[in-house]
Protein backbone atom coordinates (compact mmCIF):
# COMPACT_ATOMS: atom_id res chain seq x y z
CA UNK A 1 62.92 191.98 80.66
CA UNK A 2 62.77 188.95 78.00
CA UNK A 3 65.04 190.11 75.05
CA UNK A 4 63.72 188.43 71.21
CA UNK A 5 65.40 184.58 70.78
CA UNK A 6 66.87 186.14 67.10
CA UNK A 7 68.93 188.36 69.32
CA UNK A 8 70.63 185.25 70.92
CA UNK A 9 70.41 183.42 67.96
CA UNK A 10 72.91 185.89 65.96
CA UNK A 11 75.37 186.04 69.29
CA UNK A 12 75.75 182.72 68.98
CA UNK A 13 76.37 182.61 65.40
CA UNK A 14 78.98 185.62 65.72
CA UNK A 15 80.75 183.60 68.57
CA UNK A 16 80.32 180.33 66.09
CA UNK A 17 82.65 182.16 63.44
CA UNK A 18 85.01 183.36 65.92
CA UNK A 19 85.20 180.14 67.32
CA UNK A 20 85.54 178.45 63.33
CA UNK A 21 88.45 180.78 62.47
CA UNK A 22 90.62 180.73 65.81
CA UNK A 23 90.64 177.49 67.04
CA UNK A 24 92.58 176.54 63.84
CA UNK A 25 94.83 179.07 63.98
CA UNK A 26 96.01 178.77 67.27
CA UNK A 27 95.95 175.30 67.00
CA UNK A 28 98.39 175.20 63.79
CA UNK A 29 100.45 178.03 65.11
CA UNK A 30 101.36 176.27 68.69
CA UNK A 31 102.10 172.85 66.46
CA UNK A 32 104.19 174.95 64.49
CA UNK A 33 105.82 176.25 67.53
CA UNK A 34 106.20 172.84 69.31
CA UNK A 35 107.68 171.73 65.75
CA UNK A 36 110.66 174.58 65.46
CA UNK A 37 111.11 173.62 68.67
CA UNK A 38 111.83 170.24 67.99
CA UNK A 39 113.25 169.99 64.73
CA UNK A 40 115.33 173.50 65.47
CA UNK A 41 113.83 175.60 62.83
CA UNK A 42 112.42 178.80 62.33
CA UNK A 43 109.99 178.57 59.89
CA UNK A 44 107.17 176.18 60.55
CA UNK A 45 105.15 178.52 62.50
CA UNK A 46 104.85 181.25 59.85
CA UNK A 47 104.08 178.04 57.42
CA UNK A 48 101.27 176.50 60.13
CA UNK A 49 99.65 179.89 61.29
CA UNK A 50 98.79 180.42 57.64
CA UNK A 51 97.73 176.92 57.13
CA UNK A 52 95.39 177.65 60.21
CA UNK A 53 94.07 180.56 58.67
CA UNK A 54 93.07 179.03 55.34
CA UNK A 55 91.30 176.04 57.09
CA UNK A 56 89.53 178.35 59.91
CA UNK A 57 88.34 180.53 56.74
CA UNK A 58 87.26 177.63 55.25
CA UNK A 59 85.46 176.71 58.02
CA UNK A 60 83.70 179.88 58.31
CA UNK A 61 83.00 179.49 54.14
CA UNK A 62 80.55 176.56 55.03
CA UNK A 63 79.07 177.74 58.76
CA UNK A 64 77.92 180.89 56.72
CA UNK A 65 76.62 178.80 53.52
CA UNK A 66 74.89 176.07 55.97
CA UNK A 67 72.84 179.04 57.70
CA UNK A 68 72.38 180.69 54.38
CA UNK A 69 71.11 177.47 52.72
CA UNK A 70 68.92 176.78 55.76
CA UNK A 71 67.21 180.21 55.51
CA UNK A 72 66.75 180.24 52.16
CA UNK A 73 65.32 177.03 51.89
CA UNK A 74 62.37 178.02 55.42
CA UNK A 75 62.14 181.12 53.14
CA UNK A 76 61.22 179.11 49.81
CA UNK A 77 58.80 176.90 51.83
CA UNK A 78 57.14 180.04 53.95
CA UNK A 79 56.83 182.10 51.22
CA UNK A 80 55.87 180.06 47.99
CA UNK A 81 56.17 182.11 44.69
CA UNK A 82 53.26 182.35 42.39
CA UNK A 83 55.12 180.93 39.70
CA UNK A 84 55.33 177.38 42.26
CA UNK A 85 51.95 177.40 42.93
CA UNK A 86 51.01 177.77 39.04
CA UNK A 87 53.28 174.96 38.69
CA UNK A 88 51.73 172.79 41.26
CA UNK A 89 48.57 173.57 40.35
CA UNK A 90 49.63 172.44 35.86
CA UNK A 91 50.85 169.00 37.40
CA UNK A 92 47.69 168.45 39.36
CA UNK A 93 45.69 169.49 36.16
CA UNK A 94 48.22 167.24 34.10
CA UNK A 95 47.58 164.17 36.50
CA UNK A 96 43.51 164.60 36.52
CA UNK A 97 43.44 164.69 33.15
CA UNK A 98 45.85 161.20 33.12
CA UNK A 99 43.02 160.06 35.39
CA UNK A 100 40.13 160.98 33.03
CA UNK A 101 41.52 159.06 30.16
């Protein structure tokens, strides 16, 4: 059975985000870890996980306005409004009459 490509498409993307917002966090939660360890304190990690969490937010802030942008700009281009066309079609008018005089 051959599923649709959207299907695998949107997987990927969901395992994309996941990927955006844990990899940061786990990252800046073992260096805060490795850090209290270290330095003897008890704080860091609390300090790091969130840091980890802002920038793997962050991260998924811009995956999700990148695919957004992308689709909206295939969209603009598949599907031209009227009001585009008309537009198009005043500049053409506006550069043939340039021409004529």
């Amino acid at each position: 059975m051959r599923f649709n490509r959207k299907v695998y498409q949107a997987l990927t993307m969901i395992g994309q985000f996941g990927i955006n917002m844990l990899v940061p966090v786990f990252v800046c939660s073992f260096l805060g870890m490795f850090l209290d360890k270290k330095l003897g304190t008890s704080f860091l990690v609390v300090l790091l996980f969130f840091v980890g969490a802002l920038a793997g937010g962050y991260n998924v802030y811009r995956f999700a306005r990148g695919i957004f942008a992308s689709e909206s700009e295939t969209s603009a281009y598949l599907h031209k409004s009227r009001r585009n066309r008309r537009e198009a079609d005043e500049r053409k008018d506006h550069q043939n009459k340039q021409d004529v005089v």
